[in-house]
C-alpha atoms as a PDB file:
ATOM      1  CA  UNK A   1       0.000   0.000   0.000  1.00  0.00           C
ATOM      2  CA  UNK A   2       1.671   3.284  -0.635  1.00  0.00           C
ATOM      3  CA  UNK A   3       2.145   5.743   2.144  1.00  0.00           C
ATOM      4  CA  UNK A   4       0.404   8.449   0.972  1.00  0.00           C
ATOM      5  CA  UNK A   5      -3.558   8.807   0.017  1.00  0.00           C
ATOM      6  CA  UNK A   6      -2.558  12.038  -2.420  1.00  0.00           C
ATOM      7  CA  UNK A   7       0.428  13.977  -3.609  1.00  0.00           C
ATOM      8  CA  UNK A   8       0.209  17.340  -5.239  1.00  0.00           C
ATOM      9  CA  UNK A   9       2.720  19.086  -7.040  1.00  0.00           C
ATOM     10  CA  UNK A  10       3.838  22.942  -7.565  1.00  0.00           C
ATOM     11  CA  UNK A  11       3.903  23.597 -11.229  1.00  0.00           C
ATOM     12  CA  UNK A  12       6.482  26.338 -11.994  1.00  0.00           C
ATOM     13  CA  UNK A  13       9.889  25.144 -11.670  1.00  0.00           C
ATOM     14  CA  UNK A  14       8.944  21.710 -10.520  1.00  0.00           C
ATOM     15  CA  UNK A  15       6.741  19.935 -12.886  1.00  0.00           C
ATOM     16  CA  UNK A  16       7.623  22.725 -15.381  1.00  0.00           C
ATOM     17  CA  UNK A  17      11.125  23.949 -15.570  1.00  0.00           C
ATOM     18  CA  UNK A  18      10.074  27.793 -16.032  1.00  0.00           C
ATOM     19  CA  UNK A  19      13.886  28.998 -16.367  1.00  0.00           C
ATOM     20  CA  UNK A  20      14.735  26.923 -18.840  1.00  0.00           C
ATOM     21  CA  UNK A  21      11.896  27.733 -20.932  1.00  0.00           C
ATOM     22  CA  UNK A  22      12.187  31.584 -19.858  1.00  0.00           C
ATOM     23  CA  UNK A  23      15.397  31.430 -21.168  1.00  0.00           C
ATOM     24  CA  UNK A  24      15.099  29.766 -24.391  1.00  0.00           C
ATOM     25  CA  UNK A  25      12.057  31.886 -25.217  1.00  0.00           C
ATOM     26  CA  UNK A  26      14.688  35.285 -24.365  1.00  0.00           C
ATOM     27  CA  UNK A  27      16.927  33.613 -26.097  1.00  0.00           C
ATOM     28  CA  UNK A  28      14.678  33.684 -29.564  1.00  0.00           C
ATOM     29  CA  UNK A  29      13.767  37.404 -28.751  1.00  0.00           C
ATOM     30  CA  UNK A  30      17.542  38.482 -28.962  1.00  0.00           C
ATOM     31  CA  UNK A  31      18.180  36.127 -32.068  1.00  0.00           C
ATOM     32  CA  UNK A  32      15.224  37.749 -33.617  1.00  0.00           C
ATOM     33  CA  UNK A  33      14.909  40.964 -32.890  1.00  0.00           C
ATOM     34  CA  UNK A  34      17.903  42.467 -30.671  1.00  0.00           C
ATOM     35  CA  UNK A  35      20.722  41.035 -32.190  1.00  0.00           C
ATOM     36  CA  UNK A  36      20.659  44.174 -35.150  1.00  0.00           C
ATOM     37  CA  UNK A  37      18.919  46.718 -32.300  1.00  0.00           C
ATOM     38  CA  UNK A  38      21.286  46.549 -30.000  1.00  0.00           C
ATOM     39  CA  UNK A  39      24.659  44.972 -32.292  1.00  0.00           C
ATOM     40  CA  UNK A  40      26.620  45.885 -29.287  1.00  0.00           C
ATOM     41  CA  UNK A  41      25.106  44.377 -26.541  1.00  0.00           C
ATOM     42  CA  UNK A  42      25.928  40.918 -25.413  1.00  0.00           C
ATOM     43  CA  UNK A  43      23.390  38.632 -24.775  1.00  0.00           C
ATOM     44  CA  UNK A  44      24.135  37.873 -21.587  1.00  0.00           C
ATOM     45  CA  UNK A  45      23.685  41.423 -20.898  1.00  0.00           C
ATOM     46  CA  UNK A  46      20.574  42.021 -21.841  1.00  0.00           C
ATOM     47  CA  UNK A  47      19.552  38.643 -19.983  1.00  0.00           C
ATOM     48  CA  UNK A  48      21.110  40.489 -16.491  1.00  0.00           C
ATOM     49  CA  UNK A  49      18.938  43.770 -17.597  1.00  0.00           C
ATOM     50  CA  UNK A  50      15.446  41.548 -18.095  1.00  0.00           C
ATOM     51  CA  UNK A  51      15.807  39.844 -15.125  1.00  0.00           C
ATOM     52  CA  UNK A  52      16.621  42.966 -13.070  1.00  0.00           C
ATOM     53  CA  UNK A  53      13.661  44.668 -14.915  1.00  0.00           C
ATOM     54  CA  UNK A  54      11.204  41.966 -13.129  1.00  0.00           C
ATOM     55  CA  UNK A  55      13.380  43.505  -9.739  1.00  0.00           C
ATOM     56  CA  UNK A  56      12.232  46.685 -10.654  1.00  0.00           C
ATOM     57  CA  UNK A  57       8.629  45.724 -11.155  1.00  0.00           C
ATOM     58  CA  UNK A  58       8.429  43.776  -7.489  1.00  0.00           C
ATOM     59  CA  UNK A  59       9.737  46.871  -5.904  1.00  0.00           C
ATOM     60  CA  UNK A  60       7.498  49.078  -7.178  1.00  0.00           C
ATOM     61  CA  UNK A  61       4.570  46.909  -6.711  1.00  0.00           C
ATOM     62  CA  UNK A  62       3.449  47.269 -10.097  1.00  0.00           C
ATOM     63  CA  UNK A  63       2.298  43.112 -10.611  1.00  0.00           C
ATOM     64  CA  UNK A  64      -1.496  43.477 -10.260  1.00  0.00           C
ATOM     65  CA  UNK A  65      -2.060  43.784 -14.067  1.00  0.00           C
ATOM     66  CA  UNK A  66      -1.430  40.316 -15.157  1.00  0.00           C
ATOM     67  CA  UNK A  67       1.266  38.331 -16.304  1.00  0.00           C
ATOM     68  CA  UNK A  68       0.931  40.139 -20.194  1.00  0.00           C
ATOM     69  CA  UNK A  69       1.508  43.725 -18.455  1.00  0.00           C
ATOM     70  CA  UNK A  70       4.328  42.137 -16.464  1.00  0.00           C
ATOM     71  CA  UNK A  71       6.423  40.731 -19.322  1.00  0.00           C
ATOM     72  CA  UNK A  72       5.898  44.084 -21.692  1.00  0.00           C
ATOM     73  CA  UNK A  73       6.523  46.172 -19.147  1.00  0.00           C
ATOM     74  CA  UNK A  74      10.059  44.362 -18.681  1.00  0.00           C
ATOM     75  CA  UNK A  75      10.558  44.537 -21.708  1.00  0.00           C
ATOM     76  CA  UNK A  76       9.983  48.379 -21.638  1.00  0.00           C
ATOM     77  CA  UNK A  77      12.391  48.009 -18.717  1.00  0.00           C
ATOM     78  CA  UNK A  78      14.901  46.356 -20.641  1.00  0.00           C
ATOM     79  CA  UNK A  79      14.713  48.939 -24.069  1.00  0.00           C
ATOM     80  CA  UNK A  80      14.535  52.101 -21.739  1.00  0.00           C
ATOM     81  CA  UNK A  81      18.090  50.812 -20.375  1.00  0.00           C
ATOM     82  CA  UNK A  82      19.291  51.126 -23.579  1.00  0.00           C
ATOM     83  CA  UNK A  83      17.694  54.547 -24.450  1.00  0.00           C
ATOM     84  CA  UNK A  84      14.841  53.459 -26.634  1.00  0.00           C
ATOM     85  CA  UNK A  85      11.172  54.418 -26.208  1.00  0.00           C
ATOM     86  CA  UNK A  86       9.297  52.695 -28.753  1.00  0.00           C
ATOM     87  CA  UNK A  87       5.396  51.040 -27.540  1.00  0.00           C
ATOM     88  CA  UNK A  88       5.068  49.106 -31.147  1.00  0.00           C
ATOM     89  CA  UNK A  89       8.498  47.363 -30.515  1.00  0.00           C
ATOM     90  CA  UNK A  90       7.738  47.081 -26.902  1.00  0.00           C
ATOM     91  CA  UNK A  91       4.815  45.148 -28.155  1.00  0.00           C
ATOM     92  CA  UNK A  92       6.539  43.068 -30.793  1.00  0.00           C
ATOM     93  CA  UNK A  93       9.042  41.869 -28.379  1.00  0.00           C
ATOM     94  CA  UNK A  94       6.351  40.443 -26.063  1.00  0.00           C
ATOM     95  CA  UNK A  95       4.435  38.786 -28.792  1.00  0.00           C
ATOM     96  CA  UNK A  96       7.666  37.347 -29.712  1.00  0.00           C
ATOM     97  CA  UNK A  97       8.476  36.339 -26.140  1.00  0.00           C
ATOM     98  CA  UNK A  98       4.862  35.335 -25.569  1.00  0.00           C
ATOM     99  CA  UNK A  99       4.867  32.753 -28.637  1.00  0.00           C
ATOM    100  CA  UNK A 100       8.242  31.232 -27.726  1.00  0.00           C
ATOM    101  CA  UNK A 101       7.094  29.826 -24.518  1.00  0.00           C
ATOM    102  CA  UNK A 102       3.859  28.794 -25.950  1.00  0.00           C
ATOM    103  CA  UNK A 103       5.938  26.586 -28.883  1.00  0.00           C
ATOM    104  CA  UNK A 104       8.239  25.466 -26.269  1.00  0.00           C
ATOM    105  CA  UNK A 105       6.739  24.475 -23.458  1.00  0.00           C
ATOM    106  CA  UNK A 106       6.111  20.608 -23.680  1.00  0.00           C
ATOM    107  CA  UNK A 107       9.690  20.537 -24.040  1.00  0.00           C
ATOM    108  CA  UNK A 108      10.479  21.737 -20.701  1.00  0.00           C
ATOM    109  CA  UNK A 109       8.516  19.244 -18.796  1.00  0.00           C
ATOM    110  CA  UNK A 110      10.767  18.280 -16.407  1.00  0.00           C
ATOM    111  CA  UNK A 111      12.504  14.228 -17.207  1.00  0.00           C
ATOM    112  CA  UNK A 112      10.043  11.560 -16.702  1.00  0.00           C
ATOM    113  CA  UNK A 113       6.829  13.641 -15.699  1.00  0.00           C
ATOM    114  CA  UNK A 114       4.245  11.797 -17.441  1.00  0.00           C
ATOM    115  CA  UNK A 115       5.748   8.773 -16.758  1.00  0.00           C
ATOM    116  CA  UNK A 116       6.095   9.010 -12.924  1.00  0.00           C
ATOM    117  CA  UNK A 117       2.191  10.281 -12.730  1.00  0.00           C
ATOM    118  CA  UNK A 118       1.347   7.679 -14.041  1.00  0.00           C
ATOM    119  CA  UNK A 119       3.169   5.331 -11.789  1.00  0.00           C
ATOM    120  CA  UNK A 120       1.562   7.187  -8.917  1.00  0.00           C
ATOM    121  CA  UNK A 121      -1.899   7.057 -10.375  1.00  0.00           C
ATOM    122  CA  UNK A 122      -1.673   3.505 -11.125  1.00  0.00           C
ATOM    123  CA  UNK A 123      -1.087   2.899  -7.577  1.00  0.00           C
ATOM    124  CA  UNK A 124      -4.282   4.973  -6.399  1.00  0.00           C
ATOM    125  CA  UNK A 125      -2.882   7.592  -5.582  1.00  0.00           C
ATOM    126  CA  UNK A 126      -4.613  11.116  -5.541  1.00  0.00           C
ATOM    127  CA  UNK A 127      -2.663  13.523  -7.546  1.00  0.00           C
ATOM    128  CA  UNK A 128      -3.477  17.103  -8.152  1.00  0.00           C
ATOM    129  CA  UNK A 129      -1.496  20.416  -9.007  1.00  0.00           C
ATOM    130  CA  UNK A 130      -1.227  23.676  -6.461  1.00  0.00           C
ATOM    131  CA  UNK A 131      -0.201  26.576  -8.318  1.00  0.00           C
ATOM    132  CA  UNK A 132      -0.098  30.461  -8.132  1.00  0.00           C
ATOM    133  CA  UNK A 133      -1.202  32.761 -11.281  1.00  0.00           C
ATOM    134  CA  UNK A 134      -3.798  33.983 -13.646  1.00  0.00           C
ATOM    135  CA  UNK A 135      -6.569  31.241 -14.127  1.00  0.00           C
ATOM    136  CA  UNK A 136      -7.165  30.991 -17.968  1.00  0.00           C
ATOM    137  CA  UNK A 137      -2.945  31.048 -18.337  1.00  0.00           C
ATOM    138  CA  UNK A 138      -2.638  27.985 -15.353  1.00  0.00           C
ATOM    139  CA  UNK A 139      -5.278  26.011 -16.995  1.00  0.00           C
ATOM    140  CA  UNK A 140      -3.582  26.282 -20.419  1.00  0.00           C
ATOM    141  CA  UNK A 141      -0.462  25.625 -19.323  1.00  0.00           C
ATOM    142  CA  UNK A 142      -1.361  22.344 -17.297  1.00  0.00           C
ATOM    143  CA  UNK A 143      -3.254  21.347 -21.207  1.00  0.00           C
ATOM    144  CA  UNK A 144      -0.153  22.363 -22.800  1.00  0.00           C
ATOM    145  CA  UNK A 145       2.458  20.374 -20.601  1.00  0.00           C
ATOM    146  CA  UNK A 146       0.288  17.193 -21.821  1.00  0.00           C
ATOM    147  CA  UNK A 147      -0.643  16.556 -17.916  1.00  0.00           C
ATOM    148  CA  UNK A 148      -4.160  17.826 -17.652  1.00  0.00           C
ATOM    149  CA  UNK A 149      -5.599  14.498 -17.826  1.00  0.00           C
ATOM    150  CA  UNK A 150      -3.360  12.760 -14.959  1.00  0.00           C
ATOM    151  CA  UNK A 151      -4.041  14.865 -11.940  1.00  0.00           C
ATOM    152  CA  UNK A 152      -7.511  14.511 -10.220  1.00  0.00           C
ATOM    153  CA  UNK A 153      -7.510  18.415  -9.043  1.00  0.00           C
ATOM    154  CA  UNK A 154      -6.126  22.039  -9.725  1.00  0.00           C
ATOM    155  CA  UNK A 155      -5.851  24.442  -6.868  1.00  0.00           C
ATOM    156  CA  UNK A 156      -4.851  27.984  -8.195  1.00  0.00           C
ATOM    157  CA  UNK A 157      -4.570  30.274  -5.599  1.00  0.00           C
ATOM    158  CA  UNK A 158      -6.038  33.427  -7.407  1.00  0.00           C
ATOM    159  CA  UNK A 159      -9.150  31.204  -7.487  1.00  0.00           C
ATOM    160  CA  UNK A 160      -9.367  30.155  -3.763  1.00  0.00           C
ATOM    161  CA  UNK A 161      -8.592  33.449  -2.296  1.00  0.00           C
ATOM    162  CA  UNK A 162      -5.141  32.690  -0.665  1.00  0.00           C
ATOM    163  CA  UNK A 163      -1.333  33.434  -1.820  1.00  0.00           C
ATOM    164  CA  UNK A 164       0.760  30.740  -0.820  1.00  0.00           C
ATOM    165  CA  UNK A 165       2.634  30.216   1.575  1.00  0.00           C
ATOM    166  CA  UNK A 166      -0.298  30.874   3.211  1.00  0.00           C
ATOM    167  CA  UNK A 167      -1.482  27.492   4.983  1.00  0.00           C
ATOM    168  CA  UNK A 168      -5.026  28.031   4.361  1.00  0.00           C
ATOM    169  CA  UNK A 169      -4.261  27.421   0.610  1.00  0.00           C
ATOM    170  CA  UNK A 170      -2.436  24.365   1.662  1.00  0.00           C
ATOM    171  CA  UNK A 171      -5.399  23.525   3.618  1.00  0.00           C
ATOM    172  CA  UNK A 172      -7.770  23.408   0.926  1.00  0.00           C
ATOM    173  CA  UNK A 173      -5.684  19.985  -0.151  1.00  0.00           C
ATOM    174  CA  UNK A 174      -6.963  18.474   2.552  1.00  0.00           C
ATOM    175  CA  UNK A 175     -10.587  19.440   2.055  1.00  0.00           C
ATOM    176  CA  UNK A 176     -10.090  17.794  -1.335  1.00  0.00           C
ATOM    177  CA  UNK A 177      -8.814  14.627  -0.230  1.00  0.00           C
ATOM    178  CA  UNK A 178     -10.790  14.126   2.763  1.00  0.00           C
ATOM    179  CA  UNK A 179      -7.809  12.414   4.609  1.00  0.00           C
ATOM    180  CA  UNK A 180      -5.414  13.108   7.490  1.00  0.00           C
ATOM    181  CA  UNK A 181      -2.745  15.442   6.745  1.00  0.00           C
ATOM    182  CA  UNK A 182      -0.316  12.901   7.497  1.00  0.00           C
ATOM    183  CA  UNK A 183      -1.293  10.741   4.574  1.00  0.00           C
ATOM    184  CA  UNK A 184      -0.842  13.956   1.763  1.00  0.00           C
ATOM    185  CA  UNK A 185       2.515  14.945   0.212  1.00  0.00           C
ATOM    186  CA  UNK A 186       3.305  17.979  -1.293  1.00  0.00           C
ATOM    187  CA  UNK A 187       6.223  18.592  -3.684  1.00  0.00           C
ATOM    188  CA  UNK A 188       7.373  21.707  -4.840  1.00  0.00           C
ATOM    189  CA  UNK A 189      10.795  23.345  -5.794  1.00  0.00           C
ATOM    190  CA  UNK A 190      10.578  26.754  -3.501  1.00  0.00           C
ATOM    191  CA  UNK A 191      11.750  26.888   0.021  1.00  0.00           C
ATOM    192  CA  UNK A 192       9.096  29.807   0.881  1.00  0.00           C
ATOM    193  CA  UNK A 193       6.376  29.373  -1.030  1.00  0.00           C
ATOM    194  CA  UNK A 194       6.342  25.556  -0.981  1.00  0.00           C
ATOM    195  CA  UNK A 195       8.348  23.988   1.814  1.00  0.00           C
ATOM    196  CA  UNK A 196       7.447  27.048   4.268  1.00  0.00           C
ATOM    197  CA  UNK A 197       3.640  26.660   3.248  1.00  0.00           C
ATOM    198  CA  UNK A 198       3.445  22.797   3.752  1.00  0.00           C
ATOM    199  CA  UNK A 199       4.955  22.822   6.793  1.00  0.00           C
ATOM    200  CA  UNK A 200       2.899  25.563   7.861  1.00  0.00           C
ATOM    201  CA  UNK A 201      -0.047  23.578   7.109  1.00  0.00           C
ATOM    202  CA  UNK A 202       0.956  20.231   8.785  1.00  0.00           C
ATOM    203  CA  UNK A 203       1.313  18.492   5.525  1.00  0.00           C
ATOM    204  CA  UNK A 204       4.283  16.373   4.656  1.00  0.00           C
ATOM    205  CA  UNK A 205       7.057  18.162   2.088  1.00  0.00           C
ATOM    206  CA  UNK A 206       9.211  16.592  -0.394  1.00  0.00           C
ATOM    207  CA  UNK A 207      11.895  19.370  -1.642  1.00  0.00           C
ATOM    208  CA  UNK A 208      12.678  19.815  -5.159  1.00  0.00           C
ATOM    209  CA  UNK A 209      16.224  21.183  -4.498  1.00  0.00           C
ATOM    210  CA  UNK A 210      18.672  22.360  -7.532  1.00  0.00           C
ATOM    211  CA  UNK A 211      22.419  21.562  -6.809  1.00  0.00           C
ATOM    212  CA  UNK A 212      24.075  23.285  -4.045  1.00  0.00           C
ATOM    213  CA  UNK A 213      20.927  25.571  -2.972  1.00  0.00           C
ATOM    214  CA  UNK A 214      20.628  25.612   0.699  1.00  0.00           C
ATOM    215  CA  UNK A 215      17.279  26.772   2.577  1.00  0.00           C
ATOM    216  CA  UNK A 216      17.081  30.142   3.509  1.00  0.00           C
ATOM    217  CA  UNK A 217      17.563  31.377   7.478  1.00  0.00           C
ATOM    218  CA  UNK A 218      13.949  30.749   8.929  1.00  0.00           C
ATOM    219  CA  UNK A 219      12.476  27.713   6.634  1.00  0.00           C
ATOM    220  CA  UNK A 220      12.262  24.716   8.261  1.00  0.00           C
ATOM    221  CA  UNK A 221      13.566  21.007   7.418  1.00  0.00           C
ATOM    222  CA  UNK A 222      11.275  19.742   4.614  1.00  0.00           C
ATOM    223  CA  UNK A 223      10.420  16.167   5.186  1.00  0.00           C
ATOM    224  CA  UNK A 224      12.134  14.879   2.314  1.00  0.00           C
ATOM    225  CA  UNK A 225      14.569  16.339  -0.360  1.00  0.00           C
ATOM    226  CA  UNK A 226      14.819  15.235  -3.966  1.00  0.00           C
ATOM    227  CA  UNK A 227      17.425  15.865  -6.447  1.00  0.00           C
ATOM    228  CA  UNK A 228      15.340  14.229  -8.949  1.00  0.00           C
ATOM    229  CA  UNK A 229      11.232  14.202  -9.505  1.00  0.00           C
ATOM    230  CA  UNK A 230      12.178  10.226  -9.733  1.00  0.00           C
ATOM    231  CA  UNK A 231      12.561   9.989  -6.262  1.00  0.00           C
ATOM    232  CA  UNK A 232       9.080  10.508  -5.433  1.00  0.00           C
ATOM    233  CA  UNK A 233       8.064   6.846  -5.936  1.00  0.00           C
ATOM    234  CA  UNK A 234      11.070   5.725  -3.203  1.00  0.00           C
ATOM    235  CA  UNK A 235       9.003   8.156  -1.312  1.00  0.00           C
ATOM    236  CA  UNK A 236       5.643   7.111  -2.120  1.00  0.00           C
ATOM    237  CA  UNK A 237       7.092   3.142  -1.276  1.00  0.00           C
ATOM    238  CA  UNK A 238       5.325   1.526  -4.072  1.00  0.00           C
END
């Protein structure tokens, strides 16, 4: 019997590796468009300036307006750096942007996905996806990664009313299920927003940790800590 009656999973940077696709979508912007705008400009440079535009944005608090209005205002970021103030190309470069993750994004499901929800599934477990962001874009994204059909739920947190880590969102797992916390796993890649919010809640934590990152001062011990999404069905003991 395996040890746990449901396990849901974070979707950005866990299931999905966001960066990687992030990047390789940039990556088709510079080719594109930049590479003649701005002939001096390295790429990696103008990577450093788009991420620090998304700084920018946090610290002025201007994220309310969805995740289109974040990336083209980056992007204005990123061009008014350079001393360009141009709305059409401001525009072009998110469509551009926009596309590239939409073309790429099967391709940065993360190794063996389908294959280890399936495993679980096959075993009875419960499976389900708790994730932060605007509906319409979360449902199409879970469609897109080719997983929609092997989780049982999807708990976006824009819909139920919390941010995590708040452990009322991580409570509404458990209202799902209908089981002790105990018997629920949740898996997730962030320290804050997914180990911190489990373990607020009560509710086991496996730790999707990349190589060498350490937990920040404050978070507690997850229960478990995977270098690998593989090693959920040691986990799991099926």
């Amino acid at each position: 019997m395996p040890k746990f009656k449901a396990i849901f999973f974070d979707l950005d940077g866990t299931l999905w590796d966001t960066g990687a696709c992030a990047d390789h979508a940039l990556d088709i912007v510079i080719e594109q468009h930049m590479a003649d705008l701005l002939p001096d400009a390295e790429p990696e440079e103008i990577k450093v300036r788009f991420n620090a535009a998304l700084l920018k944005q946090l610290h002025g608090g201007r994220l309310s307006g969805g995740v289109e209005l974040l990336r083209s205002g980056r992007f204005r970021t990123l061009l008014e750096g350079y001393g360009i103030w141009d709305d059409a190309l401001t525009r072009q470069l998110t469509a551009t942007y926009n596309k590239a993750l939409r073309m790429t994004m099967e391709t940065y499901v993360r190794d063996g996905v389908p294959e280890i929800l399936r495993c679980l599934r096959q075993a009875g477990i419960v499976l389900g996806i708790l994730t932060s962001g605007t509906p319409a874009l979360r449902r199409r994204v879970v469609k897109t990664l080719g997983v929609e059909d092997l989780v049982d739920h999807l708990l976006i947190a824009e819909v139920e009313g919390y941010r995590k880590p708040d452990p009322r969102l991580f409570g509404r797992i458990v209202d799902l299920v209908g089981a002790p916390r105990q018997q629920i796993l949740y898996v997730g890649d962030n320290p804050i927003t997914d180990v911190l919010g489990a373990r607020r809640a009560g509710i086991p934590v496996a730790w999707l940790r990349e190589e060498g990152q350490m937990l920040p001062e404050g978070v507690p011990e997850p229960d478990y800590v995977l270098e690998s999404l593989h090693g959920i069905i040691k986990i799991a003991e099926l």
